[in-house]
N, C-alpha and C. Protein backbone atom coordinates (compact mmCIF):
# COMPACT_ATOMS: atom_id res chain seq x y z
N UNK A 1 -14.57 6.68 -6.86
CA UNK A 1 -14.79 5.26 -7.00
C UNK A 1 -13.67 4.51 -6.29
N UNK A 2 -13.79 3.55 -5.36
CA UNK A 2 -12.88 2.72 -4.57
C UNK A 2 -12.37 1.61 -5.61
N UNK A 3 -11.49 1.29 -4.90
CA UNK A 3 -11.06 0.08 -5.78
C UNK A 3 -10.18 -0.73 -4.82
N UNK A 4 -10.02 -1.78 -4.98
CA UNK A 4 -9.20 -2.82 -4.31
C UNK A 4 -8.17 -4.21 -4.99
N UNK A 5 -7.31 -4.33 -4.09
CA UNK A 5 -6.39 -5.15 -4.55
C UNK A 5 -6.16 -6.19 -3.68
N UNK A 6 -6.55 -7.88 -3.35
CA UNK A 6 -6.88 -8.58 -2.52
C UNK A 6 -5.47 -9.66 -1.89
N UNK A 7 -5.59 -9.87 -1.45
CA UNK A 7 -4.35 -11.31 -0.81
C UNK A 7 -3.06 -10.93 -1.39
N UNK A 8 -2.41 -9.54 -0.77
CA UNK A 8 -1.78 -9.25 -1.28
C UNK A 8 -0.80 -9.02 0.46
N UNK A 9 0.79 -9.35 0.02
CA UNK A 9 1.43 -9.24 1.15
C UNK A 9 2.01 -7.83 1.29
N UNK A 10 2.06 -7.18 2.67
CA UNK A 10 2.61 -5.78 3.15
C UNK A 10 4.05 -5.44 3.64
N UNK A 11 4.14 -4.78 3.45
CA UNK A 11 5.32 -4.04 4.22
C UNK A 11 5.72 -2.58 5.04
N UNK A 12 5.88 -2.56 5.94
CA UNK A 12 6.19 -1.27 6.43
C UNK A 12 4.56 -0.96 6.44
N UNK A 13 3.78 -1.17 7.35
CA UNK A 13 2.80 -0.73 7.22
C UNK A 13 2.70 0.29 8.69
N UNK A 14 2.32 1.25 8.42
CA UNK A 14 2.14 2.38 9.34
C UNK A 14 0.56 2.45 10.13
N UNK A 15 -0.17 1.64 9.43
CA UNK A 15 -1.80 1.46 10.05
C UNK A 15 -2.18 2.90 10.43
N UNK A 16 -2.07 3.09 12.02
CA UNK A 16 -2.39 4.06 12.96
C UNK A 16 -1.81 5.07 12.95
N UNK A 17 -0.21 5.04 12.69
CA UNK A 17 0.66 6.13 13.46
C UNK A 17 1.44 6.82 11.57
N UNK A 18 1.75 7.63 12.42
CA UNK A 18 2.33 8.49 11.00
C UNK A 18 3.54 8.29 10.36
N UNK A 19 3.88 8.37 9.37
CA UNK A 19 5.12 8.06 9.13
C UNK A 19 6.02 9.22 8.57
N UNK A 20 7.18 9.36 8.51
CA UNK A 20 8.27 10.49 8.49
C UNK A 20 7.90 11.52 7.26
N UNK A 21 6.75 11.02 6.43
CA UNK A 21 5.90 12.23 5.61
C UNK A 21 4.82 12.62 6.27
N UNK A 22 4.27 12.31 7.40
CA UNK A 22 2.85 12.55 7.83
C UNK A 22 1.87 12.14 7.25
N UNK A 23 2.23 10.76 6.94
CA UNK A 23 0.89 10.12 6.31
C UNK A 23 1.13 8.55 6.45
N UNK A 24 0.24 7.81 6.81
CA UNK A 24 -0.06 7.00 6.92
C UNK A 24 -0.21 5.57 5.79
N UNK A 25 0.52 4.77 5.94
CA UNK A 25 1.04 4.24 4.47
C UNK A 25 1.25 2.35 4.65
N UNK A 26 1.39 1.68 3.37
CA UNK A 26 1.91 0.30 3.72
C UNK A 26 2.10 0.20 1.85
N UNK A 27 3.53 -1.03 1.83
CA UNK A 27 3.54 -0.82 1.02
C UNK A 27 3.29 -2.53 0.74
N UNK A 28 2.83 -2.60 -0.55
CA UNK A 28 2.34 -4.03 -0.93
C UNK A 28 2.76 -4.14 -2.05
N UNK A 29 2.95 -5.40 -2.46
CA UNK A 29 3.40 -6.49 -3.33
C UNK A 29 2.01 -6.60 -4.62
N UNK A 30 2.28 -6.12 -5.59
CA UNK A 30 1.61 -6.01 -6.51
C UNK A 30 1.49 -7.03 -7.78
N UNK A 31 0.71 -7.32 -8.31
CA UNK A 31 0.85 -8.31 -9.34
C UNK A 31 0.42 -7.09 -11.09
N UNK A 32 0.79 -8.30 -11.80
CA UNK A 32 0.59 -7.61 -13.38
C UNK A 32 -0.77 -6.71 -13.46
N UNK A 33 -2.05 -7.15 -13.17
CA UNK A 33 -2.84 -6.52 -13.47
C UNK A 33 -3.27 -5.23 -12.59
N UNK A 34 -2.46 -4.96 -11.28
CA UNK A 34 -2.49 -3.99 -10.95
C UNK A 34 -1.64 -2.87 -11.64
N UNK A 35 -0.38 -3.55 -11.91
CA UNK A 35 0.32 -2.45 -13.22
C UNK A 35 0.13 -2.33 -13.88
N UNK A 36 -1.18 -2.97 -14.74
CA UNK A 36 -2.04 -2.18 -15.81
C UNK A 36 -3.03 -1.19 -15.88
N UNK A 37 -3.29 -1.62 -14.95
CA UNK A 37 -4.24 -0.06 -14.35
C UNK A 37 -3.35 0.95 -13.71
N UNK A 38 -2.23 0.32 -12.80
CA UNK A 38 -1.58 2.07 -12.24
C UNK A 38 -0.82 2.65 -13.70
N UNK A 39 -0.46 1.90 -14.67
CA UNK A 39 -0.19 2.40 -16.25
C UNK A 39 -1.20 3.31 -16.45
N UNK A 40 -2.69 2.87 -16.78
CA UNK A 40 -3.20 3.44 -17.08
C UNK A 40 -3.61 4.98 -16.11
N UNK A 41 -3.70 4.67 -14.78
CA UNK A 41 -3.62 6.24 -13.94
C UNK A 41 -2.44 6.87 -14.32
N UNK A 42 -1.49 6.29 -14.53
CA UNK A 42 -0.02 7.42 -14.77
C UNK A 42 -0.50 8.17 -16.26
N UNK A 43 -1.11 7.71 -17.15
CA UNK A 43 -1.10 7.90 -18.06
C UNK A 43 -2.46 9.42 -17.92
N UNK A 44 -2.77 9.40 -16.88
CA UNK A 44 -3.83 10.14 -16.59
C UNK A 44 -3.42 11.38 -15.53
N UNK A 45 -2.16 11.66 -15.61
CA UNK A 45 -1.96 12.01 -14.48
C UNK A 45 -1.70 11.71 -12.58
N UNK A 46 -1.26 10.53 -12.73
CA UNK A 46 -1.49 9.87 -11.37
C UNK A 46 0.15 9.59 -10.73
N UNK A 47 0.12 10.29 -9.58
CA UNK A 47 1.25 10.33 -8.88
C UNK A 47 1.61 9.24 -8.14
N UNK A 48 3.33 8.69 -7.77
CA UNK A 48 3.67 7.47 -7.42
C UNK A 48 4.41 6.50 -8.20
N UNK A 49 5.05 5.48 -8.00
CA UNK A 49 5.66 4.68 -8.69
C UNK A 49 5.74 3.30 -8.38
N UNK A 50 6.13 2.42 -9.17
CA UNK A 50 6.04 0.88 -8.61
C UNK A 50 7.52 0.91 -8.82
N UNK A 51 7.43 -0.30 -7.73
CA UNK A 51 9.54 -0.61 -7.62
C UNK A 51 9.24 -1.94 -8.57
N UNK A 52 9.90 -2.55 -8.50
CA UNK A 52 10.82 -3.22 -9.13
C UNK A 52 10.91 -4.54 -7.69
N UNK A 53 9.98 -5.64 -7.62
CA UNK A 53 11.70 -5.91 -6.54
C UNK A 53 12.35 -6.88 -6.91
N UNK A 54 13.22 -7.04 -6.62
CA UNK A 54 14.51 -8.03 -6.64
C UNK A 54 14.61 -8.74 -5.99
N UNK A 55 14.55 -10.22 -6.62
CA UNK A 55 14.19 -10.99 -5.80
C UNK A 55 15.39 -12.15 -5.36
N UNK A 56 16.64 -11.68 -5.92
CA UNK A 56 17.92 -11.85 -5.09
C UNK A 56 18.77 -11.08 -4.28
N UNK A 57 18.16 -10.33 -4.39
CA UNK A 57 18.70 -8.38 -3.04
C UNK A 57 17.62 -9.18 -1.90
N UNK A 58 16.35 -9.15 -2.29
CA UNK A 58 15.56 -8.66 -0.62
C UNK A 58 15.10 -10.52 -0.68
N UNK A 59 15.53 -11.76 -1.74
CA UNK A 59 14.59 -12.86 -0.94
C UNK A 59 13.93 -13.17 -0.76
N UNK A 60 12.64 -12.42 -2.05
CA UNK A 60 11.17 -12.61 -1.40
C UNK A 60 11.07 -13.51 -2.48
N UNK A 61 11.29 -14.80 -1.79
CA UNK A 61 10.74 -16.11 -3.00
C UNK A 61 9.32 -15.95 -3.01
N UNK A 62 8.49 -15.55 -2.62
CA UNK A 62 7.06 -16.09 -2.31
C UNK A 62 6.34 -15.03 -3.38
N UNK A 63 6.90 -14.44 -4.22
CA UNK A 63 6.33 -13.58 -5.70
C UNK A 63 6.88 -14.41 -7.03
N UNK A 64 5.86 -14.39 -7.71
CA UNK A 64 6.31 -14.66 -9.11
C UNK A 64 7.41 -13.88 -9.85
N UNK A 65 8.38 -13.93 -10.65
CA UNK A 65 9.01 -12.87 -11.79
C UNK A 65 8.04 -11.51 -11.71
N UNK A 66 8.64 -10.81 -12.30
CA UNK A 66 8.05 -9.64 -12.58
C UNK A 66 7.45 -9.25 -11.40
N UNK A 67 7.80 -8.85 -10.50
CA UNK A 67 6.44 -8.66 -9.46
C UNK A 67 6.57 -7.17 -9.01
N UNK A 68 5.80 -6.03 -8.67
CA UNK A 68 6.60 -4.99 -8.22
C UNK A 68 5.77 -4.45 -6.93
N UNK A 69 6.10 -3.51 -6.22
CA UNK A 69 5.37 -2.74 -4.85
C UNK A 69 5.20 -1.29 -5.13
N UNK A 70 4.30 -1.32 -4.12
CA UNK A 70 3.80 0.09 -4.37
C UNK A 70 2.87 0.50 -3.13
N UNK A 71 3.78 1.82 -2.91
CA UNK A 71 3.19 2.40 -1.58
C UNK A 71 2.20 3.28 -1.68
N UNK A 72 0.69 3.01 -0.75
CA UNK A 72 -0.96 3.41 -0.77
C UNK A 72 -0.31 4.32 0.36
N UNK A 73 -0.65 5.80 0.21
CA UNK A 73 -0.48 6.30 1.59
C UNK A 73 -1.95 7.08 2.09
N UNK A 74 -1.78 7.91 2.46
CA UNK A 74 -2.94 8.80 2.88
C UNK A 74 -2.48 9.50 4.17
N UNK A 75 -2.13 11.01 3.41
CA UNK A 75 -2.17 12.56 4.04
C UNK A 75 -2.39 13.00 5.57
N UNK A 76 -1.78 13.00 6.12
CA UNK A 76 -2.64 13.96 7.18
C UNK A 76 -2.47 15.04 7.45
N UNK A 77 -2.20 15.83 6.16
CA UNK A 77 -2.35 16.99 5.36
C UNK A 77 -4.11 17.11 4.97
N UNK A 78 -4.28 16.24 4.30
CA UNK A 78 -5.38 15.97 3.71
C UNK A 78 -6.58 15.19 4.17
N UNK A 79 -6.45 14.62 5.26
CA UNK A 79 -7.69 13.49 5.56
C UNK A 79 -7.24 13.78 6.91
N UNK A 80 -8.04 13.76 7.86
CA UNK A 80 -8.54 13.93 9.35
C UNK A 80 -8.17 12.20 10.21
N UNK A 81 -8.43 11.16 9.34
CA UNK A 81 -8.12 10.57 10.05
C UNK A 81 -6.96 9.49 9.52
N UNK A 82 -7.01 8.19 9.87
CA UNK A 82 -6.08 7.27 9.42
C UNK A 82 -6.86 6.43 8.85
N UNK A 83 -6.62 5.26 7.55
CA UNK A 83 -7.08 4.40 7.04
C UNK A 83 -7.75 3.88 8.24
N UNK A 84 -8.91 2.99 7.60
CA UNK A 84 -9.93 1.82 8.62
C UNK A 84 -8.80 0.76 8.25
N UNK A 85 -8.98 0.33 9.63
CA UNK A 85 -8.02 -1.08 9.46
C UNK A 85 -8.88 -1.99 10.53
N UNK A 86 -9.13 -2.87 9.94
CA UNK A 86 -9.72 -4.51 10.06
C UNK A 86 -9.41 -5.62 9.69
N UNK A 87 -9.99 -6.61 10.92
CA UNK A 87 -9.87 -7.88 10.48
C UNK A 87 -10.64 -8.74 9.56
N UNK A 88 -10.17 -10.13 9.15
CA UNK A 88 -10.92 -10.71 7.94
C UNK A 88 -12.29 -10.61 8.66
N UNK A 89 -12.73 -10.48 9.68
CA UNK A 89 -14.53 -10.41 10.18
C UNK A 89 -14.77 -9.18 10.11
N UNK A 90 -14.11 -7.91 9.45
CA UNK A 90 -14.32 -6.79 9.65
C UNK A 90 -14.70 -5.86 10.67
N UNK A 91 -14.08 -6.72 11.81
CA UNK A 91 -14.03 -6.04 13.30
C UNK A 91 -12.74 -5.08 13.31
N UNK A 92 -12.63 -4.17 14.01
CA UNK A 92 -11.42 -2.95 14.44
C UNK A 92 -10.58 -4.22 14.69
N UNK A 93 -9.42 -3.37 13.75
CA UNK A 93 -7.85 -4.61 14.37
C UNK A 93 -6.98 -3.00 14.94
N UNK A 94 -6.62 -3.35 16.40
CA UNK A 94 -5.01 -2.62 16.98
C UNK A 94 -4.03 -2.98 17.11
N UNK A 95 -3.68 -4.17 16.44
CA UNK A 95 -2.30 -4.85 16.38
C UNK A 95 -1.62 -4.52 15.61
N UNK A 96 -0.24 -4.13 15.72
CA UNK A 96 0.77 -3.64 14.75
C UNK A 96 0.51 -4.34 13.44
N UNK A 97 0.59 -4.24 12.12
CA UNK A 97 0.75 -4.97 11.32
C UNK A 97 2.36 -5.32 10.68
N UNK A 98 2.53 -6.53 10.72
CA UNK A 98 4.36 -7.07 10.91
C UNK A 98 4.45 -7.04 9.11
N UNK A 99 5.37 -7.17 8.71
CA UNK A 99 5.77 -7.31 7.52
C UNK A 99 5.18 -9.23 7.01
N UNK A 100 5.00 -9.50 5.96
CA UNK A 100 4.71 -10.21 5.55
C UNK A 100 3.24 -10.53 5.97
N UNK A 101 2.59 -10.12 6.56
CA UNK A 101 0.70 -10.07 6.65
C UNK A 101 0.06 -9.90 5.39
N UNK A 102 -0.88 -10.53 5.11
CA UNK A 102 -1.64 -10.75 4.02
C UNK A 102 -3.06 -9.93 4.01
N UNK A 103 -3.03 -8.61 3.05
CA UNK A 103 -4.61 -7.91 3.52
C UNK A 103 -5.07 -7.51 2.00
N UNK A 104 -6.13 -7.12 2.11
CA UNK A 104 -6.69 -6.74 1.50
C UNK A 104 -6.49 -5.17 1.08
N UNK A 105 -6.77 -4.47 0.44
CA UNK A 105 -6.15 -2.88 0.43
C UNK A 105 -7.49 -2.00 -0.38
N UNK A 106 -7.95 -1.24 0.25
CA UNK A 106 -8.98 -0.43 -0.37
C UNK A 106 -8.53 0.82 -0.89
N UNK A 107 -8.47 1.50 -2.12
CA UNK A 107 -7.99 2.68 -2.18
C UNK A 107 -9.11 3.29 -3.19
N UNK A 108 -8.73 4.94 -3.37
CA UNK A 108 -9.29 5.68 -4.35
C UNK A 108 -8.39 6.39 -5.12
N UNK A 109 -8.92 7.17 -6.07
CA UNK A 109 -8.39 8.38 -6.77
C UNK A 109 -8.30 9.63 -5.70
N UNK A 110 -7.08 10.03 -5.48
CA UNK A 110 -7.40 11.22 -4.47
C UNK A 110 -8.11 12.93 -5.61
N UNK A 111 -8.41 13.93 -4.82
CA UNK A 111 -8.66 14.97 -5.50
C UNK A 111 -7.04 15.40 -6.50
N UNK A 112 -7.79 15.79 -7.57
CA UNK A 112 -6.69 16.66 -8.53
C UNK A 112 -5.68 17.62 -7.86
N UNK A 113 -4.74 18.14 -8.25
CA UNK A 113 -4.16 19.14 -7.65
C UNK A 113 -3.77 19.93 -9.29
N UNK A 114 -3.90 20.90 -8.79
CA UNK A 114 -3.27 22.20 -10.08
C UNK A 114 -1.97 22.05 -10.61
N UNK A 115 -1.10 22.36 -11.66
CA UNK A 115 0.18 23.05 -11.64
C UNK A 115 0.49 23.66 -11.36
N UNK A 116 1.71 23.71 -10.28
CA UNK A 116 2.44 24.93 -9.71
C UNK A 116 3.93 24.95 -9.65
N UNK A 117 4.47 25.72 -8.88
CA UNK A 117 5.82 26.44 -9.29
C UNK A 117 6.99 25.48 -8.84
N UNK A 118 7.67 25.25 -9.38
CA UNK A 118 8.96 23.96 -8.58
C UNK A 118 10.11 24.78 -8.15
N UNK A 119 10.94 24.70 -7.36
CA UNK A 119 12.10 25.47 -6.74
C UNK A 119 13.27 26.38 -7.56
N UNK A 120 12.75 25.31 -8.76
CA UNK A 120 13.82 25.84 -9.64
C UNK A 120 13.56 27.19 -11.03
N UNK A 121 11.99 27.54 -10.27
CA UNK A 121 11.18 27.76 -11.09
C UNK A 121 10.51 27.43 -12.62
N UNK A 122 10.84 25.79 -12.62
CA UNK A 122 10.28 25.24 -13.43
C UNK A 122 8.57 25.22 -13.07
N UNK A 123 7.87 24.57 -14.24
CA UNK A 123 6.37 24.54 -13.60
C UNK A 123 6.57 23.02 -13.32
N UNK A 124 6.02 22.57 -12.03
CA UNK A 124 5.64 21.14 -11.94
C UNK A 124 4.01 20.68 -12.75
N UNK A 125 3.90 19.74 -13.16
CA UNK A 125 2.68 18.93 -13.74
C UNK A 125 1.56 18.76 -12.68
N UNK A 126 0.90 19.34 -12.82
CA UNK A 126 -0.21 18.78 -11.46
C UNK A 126 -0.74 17.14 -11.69
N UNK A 127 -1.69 16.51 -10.63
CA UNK A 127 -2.21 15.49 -10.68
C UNK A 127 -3.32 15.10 -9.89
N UNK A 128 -2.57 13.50 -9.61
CA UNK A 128 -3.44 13.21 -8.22
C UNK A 128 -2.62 11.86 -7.69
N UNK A 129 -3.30 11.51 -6.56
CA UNK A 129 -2.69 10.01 -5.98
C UNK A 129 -3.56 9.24 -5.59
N UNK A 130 -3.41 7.86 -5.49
CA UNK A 130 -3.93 6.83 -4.65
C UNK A 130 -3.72 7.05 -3.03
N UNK A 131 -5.04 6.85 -3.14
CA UNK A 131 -5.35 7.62 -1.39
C UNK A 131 -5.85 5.96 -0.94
N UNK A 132 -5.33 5.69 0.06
CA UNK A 132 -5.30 4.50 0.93
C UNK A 132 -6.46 5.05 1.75
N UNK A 133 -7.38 3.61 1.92
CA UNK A 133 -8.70 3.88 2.42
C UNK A 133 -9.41 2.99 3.48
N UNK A 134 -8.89 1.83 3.49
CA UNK A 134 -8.86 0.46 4.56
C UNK A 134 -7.94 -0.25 3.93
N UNK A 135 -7.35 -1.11 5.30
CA UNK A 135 -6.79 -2.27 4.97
C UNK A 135 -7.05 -3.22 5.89
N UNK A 136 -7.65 -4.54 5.02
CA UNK A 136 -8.55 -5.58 5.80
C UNK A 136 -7.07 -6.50 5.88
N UNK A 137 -7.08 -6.92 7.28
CA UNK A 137 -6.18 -7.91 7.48
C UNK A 137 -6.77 -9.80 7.48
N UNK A 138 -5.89 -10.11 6.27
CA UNK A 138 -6.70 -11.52 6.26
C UNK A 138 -5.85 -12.53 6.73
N UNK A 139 -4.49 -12.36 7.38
CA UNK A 139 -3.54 -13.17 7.89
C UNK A 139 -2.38 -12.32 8.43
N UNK A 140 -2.70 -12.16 9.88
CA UNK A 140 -2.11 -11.05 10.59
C UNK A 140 -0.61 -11.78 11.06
N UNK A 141 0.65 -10.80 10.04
CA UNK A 141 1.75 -11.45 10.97
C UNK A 141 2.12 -10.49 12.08
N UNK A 142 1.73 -10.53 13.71
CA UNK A 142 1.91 -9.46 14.80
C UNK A 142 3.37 -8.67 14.18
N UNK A 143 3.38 -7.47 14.51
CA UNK A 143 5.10 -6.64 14.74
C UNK A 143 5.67 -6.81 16.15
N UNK A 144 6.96 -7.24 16.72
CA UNK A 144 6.86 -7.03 17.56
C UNK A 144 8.55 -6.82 17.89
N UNK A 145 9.12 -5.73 18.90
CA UNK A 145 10.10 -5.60 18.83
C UNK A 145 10.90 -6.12 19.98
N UNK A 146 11.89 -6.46 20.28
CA UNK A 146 12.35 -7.48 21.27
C UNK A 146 14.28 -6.91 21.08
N UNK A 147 14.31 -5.67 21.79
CA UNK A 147 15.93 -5.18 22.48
C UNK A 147 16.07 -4.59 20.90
N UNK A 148 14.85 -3.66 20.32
CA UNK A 148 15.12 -3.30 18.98
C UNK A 148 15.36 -3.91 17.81
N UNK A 149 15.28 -5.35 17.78
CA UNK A 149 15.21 -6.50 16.79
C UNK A 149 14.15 -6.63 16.15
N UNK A 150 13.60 -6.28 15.04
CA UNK A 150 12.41 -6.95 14.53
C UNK A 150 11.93 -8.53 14.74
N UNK A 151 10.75 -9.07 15.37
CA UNK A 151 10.58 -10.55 14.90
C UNK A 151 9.31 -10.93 15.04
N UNK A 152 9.01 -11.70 14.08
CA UNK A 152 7.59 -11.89 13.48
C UNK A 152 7.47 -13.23 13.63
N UNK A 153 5.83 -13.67 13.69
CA UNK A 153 5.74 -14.97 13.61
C UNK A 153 4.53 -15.40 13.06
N UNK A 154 5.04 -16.05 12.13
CA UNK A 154 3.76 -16.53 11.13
C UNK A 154 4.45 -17.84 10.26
N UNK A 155 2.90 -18.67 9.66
CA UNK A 155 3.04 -19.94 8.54
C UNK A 155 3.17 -18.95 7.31
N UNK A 156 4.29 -19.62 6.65
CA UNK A 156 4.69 -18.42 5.44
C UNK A 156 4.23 -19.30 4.70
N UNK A 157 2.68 -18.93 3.42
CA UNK A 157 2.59 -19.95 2.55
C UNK A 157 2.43 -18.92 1.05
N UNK A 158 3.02 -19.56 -0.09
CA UNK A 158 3.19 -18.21 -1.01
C UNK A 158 1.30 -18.16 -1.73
N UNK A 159 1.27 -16.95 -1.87
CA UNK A 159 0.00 -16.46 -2.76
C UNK A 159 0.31 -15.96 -3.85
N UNK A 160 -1.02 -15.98 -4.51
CA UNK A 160 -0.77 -15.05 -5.55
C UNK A 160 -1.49 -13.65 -5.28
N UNK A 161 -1.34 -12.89 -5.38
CA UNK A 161 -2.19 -11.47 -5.10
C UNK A 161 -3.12 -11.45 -6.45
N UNK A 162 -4.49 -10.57 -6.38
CA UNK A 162 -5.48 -10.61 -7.26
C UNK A 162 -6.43 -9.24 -6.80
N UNK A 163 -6.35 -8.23 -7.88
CA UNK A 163 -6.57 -7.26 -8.32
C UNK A 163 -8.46 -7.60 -8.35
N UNK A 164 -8.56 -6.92 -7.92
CA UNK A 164 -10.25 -6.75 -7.95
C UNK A 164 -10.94 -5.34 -8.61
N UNK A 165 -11.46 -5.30 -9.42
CA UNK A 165 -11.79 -4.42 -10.94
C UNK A 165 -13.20 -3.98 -10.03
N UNK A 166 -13.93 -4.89 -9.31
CA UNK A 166 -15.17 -4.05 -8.34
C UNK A 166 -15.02 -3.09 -7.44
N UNK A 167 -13.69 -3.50 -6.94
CA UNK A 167 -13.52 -2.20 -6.01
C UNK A 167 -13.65 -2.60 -4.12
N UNK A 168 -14.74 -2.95 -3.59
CA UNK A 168 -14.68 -2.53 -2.42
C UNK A 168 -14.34 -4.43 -1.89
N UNK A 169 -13.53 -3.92 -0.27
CA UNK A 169 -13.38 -5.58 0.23
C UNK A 169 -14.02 -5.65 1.09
């Protein structure tokens, strides 16, 4: 069953290309009612964690209190290809996605995994993860790098992000 989390801002988003785990990932800005449900997957076995952020370390006025992130990845261990990534018309987007872009995020329950052996020969807990599945771009801030400088350009206007209980965007 898919599920989705809407007008929600990104970071570090990897879209196309792989990232230093081999998987393909972005991490987004989450509101309360998504941490009631990833509560309830942890509580089920569900691998991953929400940060925390701080919003006098990193500056991100544009979240309410309490707000936390959480990185959707997807395997390429496990899945053949890379998330669908589109625009709000649901046409193919190839533009880097810059930090602070506003998308939509489709994910699932990935398959279970067993318990098995940890290094220390403890047993690890088996589970599962949120497997990243599209991400619809609904306010594209370009990436673009200039003598190795990050710089982006976009109207920064704050949202609220909103958890969608139907599932698909």
């Amino acid at each position: 069953m898919s599920m989705a989390i809407k007008n929600v801002m990104v970071n570090w988003c990897t879209g196309t290309k792989l990232d230093k785990n081999n998987s393909w990932s972005v991490k987004a800005d989450v509101d309360q009612d998504f941490v009631k449900l990833f509560t309830s997957f942890k509580n089920e076995g569900c691998r991953g964690d929400l940060k925390v952020i701080d919003h006098e370390s990193t500056q991100e006025t544009h979240l309410p209190d309490s707000m936390f992130s959480f990185n959707f990845h997807r395997s390429s261990k496990k899945y053949e290809n890379p998330p669908l990534i589109v625009d709000k018309d649901g046409n193919p987007l190839l533009a880097s996605i810059g930090n602070g872009s506003i998308c939509h995020i489709q994910f699932a329950k990935g398959k279970p995994w067993p318990d098995f052996p940890g290094k220390d020969g403890s047993t690890v807990k088996g589970g599962y993860s949120l497997v990243l599945e599209i991400i619809k771009v609904m306010e594209l801030v370009v990436y673009k790098s200039e003598d190795g400088d990050r710089v982006v350009e976009k109207d920064s206007t704050p949202i609220k992000p909103a958890f969608d209980e139907a599932g698909l965007i």
